[in-house]
PDB file of N, CA and C in Angstrom:
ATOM      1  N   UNK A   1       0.818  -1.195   0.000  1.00  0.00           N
ATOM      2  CA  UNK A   1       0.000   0.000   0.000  1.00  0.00           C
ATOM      3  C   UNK A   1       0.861   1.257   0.000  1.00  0.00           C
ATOM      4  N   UNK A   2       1.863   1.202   1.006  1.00  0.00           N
ATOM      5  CA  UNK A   2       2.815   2.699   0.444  1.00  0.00           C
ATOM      6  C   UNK A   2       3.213   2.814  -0.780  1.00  0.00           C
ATOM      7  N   UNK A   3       3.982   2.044  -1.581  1.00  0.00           N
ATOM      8  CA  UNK A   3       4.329   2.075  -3.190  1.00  0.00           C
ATOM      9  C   UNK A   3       3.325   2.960  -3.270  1.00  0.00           C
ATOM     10  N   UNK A   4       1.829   2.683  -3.271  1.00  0.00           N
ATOM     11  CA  UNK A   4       0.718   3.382  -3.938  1.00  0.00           C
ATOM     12  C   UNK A   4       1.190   4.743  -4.234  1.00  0.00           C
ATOM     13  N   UNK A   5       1.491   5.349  -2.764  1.00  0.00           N
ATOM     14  CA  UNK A   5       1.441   6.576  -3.046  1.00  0.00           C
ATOM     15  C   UNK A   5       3.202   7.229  -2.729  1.00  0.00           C
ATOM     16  N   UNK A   6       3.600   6.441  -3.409  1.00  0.00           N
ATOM     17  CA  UNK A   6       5.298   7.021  -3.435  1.00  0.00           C
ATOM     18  C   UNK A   6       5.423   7.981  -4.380  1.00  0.00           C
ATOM     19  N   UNK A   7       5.895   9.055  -4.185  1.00  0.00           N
ATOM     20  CA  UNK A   7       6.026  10.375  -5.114  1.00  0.00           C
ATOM     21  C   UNK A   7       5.341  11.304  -5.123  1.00  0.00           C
ATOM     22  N   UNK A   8       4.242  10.871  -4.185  1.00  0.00           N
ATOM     23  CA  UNK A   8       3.019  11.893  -4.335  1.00  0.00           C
ATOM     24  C   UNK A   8       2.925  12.640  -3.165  1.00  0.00           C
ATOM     25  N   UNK A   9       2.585  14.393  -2.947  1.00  0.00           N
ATOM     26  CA  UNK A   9       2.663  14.918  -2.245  1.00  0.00           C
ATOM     27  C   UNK A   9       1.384  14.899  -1.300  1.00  0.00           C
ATOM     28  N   UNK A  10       1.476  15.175   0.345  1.00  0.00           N
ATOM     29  CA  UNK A  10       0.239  14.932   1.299  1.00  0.00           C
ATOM     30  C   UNK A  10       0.228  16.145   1.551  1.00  0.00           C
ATOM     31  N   UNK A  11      -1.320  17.160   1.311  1.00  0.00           N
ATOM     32  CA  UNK A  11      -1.862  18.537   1.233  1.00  0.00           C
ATOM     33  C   UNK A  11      -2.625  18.278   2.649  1.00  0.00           C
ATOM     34  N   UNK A  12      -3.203  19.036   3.994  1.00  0.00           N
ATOM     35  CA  UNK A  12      -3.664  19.154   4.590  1.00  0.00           C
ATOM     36  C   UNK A  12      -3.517  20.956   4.925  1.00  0.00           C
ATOM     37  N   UNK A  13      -4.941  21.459   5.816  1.00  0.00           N
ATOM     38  CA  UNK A  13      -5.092  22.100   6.133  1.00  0.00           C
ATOM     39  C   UNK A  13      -3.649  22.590   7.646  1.00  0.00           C
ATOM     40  N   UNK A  14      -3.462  24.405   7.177  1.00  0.00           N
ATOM     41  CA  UNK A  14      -2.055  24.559   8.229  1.00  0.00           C
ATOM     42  C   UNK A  14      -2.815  23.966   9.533  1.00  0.00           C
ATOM     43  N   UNK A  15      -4.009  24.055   9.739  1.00  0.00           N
ATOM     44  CA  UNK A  15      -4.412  24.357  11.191  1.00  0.00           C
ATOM     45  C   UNK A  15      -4.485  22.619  12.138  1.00  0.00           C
ATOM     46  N   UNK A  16      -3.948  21.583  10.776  1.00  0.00           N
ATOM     47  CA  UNK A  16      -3.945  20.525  10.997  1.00  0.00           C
ATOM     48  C   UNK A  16      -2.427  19.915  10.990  1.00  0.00           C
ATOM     49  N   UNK A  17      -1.557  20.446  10.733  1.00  0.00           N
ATOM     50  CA  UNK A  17      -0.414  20.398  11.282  1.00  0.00           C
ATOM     51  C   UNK A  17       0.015  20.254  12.538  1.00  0.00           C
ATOM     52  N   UNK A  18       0.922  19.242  12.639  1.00  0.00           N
ATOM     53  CA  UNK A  18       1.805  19.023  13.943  1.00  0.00           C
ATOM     54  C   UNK A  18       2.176  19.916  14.419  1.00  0.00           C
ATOM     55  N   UNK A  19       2.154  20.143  16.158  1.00  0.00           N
ATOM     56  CA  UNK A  19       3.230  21.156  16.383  1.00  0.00           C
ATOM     57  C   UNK A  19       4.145  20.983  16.810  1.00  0.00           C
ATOM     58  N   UNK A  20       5.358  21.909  16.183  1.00  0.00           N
ATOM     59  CA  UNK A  20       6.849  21.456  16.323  1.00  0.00           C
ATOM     60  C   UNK A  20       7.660  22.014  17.281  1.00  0.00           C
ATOM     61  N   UNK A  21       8.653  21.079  17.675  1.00  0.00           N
ATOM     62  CA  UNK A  21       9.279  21.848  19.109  1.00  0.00           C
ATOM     63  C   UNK A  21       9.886  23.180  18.921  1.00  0.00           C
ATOM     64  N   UNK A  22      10.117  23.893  19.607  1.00  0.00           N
ATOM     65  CA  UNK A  22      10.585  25.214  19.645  1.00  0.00           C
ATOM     66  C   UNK A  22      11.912  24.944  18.766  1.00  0.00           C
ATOM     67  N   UNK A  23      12.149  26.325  18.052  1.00  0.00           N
ATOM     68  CA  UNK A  23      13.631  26.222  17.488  1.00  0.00           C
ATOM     69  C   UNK A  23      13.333  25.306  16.194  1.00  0.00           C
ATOM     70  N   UNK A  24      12.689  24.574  15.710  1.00  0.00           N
ATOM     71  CA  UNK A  24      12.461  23.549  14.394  1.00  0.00           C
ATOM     72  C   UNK A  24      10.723  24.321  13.947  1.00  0.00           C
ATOM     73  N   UNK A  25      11.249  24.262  12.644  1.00  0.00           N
ATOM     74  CA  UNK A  25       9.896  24.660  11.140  1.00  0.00           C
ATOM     75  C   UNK A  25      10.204  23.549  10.464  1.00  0.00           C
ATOM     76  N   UNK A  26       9.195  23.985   9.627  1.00  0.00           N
ATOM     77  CA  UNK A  26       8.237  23.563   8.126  1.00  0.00           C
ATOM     78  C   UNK A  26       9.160  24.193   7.195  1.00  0.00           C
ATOM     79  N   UNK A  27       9.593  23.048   6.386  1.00  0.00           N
ATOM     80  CA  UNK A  27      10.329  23.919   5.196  1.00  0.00           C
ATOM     81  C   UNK A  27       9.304  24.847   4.449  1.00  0.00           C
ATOM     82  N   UNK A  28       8.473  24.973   4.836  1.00  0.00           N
ATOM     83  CA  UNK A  28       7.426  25.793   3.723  1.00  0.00           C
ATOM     84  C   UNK A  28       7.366  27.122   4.457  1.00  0.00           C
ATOM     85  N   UNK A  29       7.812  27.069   5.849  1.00  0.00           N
ATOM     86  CA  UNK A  29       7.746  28.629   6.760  1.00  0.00           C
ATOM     87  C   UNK A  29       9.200  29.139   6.744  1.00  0.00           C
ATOM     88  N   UNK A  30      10.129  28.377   5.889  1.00  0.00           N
ATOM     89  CA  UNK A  30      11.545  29.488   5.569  1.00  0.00           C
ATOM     90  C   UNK A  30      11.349  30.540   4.102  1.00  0.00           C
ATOM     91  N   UNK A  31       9.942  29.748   2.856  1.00  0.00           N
ATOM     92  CA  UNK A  31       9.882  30.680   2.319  1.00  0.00           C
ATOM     93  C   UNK A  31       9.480  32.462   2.478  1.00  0.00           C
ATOM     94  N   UNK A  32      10.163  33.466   1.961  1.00  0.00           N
ATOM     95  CA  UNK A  32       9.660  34.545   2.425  1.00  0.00           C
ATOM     96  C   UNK A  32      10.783  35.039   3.874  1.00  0.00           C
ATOM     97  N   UNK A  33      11.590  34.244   3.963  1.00  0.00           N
ATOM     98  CA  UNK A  33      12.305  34.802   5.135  1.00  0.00           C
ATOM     99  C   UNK A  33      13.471  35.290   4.826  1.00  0.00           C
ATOM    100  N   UNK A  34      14.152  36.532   5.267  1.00  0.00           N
ATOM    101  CA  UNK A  34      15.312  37.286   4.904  1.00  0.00           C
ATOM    102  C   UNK A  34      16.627  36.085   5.575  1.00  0.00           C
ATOM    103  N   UNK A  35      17.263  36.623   3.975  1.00  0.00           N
ATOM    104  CA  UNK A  35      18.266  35.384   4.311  1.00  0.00           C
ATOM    105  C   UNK A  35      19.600  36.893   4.505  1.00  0.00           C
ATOM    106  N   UNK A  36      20.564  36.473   5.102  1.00  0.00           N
ATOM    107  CA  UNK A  36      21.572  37.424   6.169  1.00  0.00           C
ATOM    108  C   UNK A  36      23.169  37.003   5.886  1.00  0.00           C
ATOM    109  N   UNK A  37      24.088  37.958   5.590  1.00  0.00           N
ATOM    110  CA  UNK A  37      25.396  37.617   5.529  1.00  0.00           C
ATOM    111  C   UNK A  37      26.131  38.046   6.167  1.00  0.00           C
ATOM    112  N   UNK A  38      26.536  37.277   7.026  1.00  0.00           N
ATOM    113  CA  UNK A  38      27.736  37.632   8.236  1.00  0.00           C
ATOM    114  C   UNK A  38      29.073  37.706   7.795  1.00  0.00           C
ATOM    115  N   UNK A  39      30.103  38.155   8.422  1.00  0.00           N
ATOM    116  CA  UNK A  39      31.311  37.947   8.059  1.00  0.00           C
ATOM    117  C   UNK A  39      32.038  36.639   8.722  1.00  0.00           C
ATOM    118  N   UNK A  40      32.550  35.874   7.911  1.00  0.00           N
ATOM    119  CA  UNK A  40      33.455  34.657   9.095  1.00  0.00           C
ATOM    120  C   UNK A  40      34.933  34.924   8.701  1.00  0.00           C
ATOM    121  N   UNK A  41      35.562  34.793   9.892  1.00  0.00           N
ATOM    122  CA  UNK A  41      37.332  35.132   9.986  1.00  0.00           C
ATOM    123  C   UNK A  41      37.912  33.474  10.015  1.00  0.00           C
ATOM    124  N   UNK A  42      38.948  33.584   9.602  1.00  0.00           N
ATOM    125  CA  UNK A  42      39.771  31.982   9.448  1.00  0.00           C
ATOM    126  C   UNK A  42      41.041  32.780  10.270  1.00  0.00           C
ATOM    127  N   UNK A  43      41.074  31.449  11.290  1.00  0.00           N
ATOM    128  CA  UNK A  43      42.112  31.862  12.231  1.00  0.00           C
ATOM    129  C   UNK A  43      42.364  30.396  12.786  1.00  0.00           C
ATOM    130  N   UNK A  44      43.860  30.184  11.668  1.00  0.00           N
ATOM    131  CA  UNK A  44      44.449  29.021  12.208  1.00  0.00           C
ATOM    132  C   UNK A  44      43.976  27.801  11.371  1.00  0.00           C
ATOM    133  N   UNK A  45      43.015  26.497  12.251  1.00  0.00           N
ATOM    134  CA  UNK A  45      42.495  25.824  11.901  1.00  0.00           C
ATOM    135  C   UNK A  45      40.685  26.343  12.368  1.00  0.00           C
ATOM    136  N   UNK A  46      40.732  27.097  12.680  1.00  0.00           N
ATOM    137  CA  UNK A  46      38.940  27.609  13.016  1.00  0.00           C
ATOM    138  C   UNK A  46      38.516  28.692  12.348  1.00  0.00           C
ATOM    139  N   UNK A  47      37.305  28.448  12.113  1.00  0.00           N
ATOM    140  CA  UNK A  47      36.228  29.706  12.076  1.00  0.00           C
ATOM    141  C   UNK A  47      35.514  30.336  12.974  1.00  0.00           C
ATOM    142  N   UNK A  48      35.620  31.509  12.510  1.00  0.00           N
ATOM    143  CA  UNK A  48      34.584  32.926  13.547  1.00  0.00           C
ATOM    144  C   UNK A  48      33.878  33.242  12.986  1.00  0.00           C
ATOM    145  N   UNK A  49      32.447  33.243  13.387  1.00  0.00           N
ATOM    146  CA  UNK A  49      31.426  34.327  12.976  1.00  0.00           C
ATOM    147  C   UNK A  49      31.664  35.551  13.840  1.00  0.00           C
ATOM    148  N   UNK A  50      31.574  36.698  13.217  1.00  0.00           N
ATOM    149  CA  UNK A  50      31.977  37.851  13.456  1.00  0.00           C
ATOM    150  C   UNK A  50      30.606  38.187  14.422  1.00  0.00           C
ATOM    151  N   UNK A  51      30.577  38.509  15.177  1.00  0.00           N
ATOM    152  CA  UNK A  51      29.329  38.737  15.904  1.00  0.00           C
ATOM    153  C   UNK A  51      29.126  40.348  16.364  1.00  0.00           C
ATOM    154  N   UNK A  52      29.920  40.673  16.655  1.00  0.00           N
ATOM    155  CA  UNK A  52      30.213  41.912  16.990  1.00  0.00           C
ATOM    156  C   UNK A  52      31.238  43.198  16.718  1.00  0.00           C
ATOM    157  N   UNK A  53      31.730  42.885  15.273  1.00  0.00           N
ATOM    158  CA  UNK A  53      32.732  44.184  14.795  1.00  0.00           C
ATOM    159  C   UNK A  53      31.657  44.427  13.408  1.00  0.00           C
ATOM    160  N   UNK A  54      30.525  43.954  12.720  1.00  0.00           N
ATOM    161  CA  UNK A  54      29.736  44.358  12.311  1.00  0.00           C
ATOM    162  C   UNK A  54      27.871  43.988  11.817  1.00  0.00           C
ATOM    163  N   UNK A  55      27.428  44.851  11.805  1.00  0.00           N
ATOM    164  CA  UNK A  55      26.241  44.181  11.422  1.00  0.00           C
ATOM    165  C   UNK A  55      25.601  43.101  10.238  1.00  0.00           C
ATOM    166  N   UNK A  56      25.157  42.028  10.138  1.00  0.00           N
ATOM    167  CA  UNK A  56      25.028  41.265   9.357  1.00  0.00           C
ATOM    168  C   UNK A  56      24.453  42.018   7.826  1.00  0.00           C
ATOM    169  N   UNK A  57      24.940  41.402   6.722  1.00  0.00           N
ATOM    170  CA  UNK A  57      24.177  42.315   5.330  1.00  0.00           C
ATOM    171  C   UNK A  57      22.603  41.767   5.056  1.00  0.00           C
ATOM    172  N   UNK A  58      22.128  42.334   4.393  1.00  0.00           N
ATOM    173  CA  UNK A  58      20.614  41.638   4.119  1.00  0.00           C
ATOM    174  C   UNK A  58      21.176  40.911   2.890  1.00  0.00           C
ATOM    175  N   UNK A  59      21.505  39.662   3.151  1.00  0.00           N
ATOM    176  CA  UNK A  59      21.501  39.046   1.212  1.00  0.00           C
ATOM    177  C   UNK A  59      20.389  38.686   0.004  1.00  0.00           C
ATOM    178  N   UNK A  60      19.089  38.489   1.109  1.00  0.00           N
ATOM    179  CA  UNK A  60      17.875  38.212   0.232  1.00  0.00           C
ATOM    180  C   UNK A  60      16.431  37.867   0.553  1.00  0.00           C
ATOM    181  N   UNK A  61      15.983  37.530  -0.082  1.00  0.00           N
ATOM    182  CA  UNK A  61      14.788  36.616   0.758  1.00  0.00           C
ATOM    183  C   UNK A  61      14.552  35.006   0.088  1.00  0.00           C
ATOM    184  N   UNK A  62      14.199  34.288   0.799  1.00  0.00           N
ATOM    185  CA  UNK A  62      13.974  32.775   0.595  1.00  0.00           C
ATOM    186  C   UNK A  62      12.784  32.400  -0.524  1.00  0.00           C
ATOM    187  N   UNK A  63      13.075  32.181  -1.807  1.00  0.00           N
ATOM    188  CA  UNK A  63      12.048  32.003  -2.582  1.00  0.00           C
ATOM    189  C   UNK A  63      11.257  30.771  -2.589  1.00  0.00           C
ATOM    190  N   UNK A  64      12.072  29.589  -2.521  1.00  0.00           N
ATOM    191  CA  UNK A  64      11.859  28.581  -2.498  1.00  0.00           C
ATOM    192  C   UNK A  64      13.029  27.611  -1.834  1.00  0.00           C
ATOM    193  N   UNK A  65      12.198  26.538  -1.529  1.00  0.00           N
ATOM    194  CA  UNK A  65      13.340  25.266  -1.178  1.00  0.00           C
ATOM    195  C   UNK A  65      13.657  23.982  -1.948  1.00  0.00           C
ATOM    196  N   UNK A  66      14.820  23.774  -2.335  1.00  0.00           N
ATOM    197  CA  UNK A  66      14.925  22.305  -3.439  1.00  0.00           C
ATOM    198  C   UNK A  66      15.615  21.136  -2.338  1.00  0.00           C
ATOM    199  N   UNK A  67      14.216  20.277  -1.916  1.00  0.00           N
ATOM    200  CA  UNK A  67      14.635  18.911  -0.948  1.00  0.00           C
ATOM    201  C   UNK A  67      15.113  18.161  -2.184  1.00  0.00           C
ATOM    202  N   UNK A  68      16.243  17.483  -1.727  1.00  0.00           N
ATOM    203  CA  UNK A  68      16.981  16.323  -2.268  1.00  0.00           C
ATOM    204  C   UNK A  68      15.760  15.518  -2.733  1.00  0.00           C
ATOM    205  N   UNK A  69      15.929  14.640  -3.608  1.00  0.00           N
ATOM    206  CA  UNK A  69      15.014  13.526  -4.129  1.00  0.00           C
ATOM    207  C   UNK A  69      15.394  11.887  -3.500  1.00  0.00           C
ATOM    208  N   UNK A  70      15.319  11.094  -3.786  1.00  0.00           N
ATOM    209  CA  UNK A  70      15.407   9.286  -3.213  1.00  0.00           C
ATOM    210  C   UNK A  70      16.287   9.312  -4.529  1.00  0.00           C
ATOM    211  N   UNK A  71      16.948   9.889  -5.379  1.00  0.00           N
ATOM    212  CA  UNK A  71      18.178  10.000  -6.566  1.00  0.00           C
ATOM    213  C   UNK A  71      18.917  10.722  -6.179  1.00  0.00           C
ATOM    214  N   UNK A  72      18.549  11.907  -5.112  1.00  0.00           N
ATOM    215  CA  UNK A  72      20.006  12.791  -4.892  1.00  0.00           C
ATOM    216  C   UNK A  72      20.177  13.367  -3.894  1.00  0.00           C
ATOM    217  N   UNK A  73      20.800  12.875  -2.697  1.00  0.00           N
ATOM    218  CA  UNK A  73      21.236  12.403  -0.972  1.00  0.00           C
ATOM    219  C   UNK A  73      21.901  14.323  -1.103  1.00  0.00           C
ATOM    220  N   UNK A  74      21.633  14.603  -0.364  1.00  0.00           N
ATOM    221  CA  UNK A  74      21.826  15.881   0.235  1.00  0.00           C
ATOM    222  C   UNK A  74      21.026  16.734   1.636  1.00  0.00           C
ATOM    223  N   UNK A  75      21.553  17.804   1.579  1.00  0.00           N
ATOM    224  CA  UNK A  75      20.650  18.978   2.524  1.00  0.00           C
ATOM    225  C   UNK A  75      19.856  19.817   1.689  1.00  0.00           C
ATOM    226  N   UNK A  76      18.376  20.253   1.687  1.00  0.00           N
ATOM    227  CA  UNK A  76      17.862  21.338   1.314  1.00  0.00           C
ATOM    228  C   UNK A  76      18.706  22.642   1.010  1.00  0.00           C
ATOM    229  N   UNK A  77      18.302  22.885  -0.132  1.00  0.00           N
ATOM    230  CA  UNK A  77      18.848  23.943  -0.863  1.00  0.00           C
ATOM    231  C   UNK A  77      17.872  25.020  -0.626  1.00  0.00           C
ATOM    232  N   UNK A  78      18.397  26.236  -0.254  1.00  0.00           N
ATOM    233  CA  UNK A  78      17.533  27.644  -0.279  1.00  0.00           C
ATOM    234  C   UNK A  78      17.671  28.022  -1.561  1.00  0.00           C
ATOM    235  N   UNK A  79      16.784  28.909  -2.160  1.00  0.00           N
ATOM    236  CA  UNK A  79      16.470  29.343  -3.265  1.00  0.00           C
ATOM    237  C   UNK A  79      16.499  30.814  -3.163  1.00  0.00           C
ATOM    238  N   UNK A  80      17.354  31.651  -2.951  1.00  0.00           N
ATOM    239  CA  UNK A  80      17.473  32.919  -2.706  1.00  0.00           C
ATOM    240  C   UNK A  80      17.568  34.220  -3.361  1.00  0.00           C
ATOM    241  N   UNK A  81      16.754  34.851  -3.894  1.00  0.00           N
ATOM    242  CA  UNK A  81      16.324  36.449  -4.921  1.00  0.00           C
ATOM    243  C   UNK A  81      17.064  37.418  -3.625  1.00  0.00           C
ATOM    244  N   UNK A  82      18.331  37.769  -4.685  1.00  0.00           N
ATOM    245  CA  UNK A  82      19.296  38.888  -4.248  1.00  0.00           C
ATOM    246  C   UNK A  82      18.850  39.942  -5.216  1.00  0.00           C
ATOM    247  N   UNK A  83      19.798  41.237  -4.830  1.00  0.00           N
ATOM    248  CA  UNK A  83      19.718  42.174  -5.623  1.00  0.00           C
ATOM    249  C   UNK A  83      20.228  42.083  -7.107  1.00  0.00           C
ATOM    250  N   UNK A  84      21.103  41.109  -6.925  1.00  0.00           N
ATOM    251  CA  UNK A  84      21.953  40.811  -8.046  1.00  0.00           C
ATOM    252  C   UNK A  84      21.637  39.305  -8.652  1.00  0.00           C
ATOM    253  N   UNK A  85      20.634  38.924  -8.429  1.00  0.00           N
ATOM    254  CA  UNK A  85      19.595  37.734  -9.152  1.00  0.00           C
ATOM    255  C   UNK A  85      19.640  36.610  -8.148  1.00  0.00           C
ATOM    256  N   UNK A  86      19.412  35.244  -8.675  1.00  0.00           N
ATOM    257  CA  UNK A  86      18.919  34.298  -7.856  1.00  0.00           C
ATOM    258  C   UNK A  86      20.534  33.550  -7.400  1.00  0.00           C
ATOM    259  N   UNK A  87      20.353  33.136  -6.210  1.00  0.00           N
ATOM    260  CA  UNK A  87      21.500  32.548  -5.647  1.00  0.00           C
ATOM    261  C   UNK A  87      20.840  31.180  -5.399  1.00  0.00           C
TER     262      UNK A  87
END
């Protein structure tokens, strides 16, 4: 009975959604969210996020998300509209 419906997407109402622990979303609630560019320093064998010698840049907003497929093993890809086109 799963085969049946392998590939096919499950639509329900938001208000019927799980609720998720604090700190974790819905890939569908990162679309629309300002995506942010920090500075990181290389020092040595480590990285720094710069936290405090300046303010983060606005790089964009989140257009969409591309989840890996059961053909191609990865992390979600953001889909990001900059000033200077899609990242």
């Amino acid at each position: 009975m799963r085969r049946k419906f392998r590939g096919l997407e499950v639509l329900l109402p938001f208000e019927q959604r799980v609720t998720l622990p604090a700190g974790q979303y819905f890939v569908s609630d990162l679309i629309g969210c300002s995506v942010f560019e920090s500075p990181v320093f290389r020092h040595r064998r480590f990285f720094f996020a710069c936290a405090l010698a300046e303010i983060p840049k606005l790089l964009g907003t989140v257009n969409d998300v591309q989840i890996p497929g059961e053909r191609f093993l990865g992390s979600p890809l953001l889909e990001v509209e900059t000033s200077g086109g899609e990242i």
